[in-house]
C-alpha atoms as a PDB file:
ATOM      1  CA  UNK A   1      91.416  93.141 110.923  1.00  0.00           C
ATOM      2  CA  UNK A   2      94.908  91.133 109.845  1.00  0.00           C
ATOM      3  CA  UNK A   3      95.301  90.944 113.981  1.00  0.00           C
ATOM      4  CA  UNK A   4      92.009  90.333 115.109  1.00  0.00           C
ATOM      5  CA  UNK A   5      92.185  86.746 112.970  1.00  0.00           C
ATOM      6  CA  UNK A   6      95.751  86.093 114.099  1.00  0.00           C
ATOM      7  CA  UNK A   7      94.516  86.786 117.975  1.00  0.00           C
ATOM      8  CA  UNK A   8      91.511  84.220 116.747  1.00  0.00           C
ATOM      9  CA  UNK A   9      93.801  81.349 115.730  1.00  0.00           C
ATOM     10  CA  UNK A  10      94.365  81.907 112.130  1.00  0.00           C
ATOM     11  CA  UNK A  11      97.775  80.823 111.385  1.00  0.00           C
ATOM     12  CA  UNK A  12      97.093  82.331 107.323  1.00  0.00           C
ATOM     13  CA  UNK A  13      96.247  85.637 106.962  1.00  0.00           C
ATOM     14  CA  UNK A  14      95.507  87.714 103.217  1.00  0.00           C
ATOM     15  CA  UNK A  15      96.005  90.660 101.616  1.00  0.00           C
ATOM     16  CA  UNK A  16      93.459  93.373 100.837  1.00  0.00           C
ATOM     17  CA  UNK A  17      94.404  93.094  97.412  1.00  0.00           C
ATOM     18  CA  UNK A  18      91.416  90.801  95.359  1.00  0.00           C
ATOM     19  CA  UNK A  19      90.243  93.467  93.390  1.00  0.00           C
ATOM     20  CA  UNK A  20      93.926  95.626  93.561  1.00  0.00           C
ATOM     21  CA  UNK A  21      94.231  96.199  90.036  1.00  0.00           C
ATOM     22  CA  UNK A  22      97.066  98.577  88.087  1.00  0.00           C
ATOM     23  CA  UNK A  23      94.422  98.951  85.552  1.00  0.00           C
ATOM     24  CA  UNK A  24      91.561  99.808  88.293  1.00  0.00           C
ATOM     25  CA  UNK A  25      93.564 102.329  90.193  1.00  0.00           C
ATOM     26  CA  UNK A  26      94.267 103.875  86.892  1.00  0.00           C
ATOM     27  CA  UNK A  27      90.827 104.180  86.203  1.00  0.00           C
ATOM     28  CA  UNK A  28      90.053 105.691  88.682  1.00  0.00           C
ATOM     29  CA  UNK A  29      92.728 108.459  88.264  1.00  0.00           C
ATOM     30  CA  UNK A  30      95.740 107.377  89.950  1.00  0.00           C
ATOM     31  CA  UNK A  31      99.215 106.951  88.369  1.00  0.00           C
ATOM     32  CA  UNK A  32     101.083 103.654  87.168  1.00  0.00           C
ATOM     33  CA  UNK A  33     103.430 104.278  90.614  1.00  0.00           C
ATOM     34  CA  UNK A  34     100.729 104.941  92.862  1.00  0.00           C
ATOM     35  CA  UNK A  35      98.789 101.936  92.022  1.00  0.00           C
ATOM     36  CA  UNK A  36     102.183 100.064  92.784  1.00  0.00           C
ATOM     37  CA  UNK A  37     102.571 101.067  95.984  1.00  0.00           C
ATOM     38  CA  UNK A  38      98.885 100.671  97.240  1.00  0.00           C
ATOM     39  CA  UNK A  39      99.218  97.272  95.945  1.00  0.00           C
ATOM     40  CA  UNK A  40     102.544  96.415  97.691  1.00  0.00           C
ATOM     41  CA  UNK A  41     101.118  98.220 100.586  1.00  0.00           C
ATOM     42  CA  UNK A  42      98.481  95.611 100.965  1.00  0.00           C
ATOM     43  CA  UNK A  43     100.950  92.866 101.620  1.00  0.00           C
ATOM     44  CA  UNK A  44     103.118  95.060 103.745  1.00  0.00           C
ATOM     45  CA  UNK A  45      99.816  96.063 106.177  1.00  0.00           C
ATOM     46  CA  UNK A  46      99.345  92.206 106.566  1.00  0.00           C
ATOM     47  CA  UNK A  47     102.769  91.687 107.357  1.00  0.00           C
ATOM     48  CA  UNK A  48     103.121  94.571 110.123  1.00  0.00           C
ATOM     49  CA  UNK A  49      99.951  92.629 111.861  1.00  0.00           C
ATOM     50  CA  UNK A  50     101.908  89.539 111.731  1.00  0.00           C
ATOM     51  CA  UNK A  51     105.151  91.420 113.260  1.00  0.00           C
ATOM     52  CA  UNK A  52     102.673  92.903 116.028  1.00  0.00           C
ATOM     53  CA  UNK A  53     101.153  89.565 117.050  1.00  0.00           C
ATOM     54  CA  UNK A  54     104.477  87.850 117.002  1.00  0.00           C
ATOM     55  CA  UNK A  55     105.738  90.467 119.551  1.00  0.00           C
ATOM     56  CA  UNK A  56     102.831  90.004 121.526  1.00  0.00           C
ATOM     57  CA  UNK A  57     102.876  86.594 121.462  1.00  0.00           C
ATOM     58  CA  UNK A  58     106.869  87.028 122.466  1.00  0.00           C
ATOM     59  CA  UNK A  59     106.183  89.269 125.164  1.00  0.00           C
ATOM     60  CA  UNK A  60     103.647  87.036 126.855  1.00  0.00           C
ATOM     61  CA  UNK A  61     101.142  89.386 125.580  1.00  0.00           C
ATOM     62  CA  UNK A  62      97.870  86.160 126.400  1.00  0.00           C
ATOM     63  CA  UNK A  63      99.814  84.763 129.313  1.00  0.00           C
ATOM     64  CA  UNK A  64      97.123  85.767 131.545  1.00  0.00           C
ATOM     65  CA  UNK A  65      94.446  83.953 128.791  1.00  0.00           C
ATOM     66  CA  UNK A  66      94.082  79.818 128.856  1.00  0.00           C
ATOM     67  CA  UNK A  67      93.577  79.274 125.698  1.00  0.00           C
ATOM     68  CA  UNK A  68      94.014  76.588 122.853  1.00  0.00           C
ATOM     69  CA  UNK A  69      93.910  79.517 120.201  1.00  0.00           C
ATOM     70  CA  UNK A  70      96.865  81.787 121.094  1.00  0.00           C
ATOM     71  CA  UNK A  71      99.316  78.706 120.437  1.00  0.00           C
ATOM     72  CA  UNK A  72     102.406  80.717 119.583  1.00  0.00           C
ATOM     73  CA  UNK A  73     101.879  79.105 115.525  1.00  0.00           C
ATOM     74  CA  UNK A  74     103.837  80.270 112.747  1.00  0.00           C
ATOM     75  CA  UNK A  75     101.890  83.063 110.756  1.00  0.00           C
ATOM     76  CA  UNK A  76     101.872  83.317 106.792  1.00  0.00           C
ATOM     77  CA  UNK A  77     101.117  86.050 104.954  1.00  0.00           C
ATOM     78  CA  UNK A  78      99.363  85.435 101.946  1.00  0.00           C
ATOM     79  CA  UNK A  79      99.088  87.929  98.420  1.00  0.00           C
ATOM     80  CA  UNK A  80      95.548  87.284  97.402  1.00  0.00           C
ATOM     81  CA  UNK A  81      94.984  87.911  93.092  1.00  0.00           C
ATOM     82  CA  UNK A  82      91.349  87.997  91.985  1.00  0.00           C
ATOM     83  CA  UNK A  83      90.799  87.210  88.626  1.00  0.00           C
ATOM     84  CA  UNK A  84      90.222  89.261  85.742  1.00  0.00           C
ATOM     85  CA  UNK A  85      86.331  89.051  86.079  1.00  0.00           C
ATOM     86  CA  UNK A  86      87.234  90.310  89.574  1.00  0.00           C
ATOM     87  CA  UNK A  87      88.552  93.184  87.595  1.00  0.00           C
ATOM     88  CA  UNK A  88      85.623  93.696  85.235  1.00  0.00           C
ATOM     89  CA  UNK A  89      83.172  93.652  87.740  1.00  0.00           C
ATOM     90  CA  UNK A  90      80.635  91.886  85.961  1.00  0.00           C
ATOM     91  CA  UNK A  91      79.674  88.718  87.670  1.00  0.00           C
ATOM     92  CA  UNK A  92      82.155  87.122  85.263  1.00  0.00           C
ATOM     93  CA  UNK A  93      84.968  86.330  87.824  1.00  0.00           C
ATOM     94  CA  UNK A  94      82.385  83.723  88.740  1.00  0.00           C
ATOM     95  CA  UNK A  95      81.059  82.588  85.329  1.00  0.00           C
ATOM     96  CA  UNK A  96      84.383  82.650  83.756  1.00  0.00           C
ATOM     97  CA  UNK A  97      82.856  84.176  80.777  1.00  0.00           C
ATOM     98  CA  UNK A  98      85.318  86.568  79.174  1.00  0.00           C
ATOM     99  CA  UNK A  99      84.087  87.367  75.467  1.00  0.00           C
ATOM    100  CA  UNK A 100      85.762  86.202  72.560  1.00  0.00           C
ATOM    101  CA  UNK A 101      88.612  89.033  72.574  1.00  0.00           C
ATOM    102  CA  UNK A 102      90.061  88.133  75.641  1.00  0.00           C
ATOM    103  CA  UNK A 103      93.149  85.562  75.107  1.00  0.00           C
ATOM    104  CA  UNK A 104      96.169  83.793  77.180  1.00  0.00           C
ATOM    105  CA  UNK A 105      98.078  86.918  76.269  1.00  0.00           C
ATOM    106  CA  UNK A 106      95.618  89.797  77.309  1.00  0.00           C
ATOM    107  CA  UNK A 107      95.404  87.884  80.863  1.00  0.00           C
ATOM    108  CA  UNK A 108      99.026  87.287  81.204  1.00  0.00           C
ATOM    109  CA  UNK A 109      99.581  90.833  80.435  1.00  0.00           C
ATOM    110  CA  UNK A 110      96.681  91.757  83.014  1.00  0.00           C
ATOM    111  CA  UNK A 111      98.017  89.797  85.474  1.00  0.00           C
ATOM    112  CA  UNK A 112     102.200  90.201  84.869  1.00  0.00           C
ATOM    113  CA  UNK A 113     103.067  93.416  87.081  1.00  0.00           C
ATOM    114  CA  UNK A 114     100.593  92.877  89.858  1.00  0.00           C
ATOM    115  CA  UNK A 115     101.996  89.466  90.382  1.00  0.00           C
ATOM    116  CA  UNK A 116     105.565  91.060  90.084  1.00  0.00           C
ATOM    117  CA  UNK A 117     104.712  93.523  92.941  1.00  0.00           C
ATOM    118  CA  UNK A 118     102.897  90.460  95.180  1.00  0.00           C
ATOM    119  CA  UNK A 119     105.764  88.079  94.388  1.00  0.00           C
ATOM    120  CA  UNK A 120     108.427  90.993  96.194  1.00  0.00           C
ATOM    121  CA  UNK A 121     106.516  92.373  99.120  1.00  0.00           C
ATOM    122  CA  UNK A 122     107.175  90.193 101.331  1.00  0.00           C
ATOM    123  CA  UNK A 123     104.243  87.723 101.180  1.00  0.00           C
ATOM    124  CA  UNK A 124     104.647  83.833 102.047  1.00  0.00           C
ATOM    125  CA  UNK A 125     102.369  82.676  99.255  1.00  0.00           C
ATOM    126  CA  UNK A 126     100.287  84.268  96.808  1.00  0.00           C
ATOM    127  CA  UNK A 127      96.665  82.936  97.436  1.00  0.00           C
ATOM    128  CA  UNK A 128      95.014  83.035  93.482  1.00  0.00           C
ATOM    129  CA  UNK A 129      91.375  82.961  94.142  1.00  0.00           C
ATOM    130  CA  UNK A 130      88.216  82.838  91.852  1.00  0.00           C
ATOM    131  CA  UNK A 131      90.265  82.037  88.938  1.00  0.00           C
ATOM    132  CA  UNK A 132      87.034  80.742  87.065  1.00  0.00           C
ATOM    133  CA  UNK A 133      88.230  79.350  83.808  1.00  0.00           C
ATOM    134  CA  UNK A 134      90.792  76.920  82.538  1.00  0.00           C
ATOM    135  CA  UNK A 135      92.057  79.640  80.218  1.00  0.00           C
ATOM    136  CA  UNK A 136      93.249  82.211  83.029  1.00  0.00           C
ATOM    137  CA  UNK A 137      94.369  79.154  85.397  1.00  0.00           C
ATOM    138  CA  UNK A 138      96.863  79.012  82.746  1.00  0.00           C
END
């Protein structure tokens, strides 16, 4: 999918990591290590699209194709982080709406290794998305 937007003209591409949660993977069985590695694996499949098209592109792959869209542009990977509603899977990444229990801490500790694993796998940027509340935007 990465390649098929780069071959469209997208000059940003994202990770399939929204809802790529330590804490979700271990729910649903898998270890602390596993979870780490699908997550940096989601950055590293985005940036292996961007290596092919950049060959391609090098290569003369379009030659034969006039067009505006394969322009040769610089690619960026970006690590996309839902929020923590995102996480819950209760509407609330869009409402913002947390409960009273949830604090600064309990989303900086939510967030902490996922963005540790983003922030070294390679990605350009890390693309926060959905953060709904002023609280988490913290």
């Amino acid at each position: 999918v990465h390649l098929d937007y780069l071959e469209a003209g997208a000059n940003v591409i994202i990770s399939a990591s929204y809802q790529a949660t330590i804490q979700g993977f271990e729910a649903k069985g898998l270890s602390i290590e596993e979870a780490e590695t699908l997550i940096k694996r989601s950055v590293e499949i985005a940036c292996e699209a961007r290596e092919i098209y950049l060959q391609r592109c090098a290569k003369g792959y379009w030659d034969f194709l006039d067009s505006p869209k394969i322009d040769r542009h610089p690619v960026l990977v970006a690590a996309s982080v839902g929020s923590y509603g995102a996480y819950l899977a209760d509407g609330s990444e869009y409402s913002g709406n947390y409960g009273a229990s949830v604090t600064l801490e309990t989303l900086k500790e939510f967030h902490r290794r996922r963005l540790q694993i983003l922030a070294n796998s390679g990605a350009d940027l890390i693309a926060f998305e959905t953060i709904p509340n002023k609280l988490e935007a913290q």
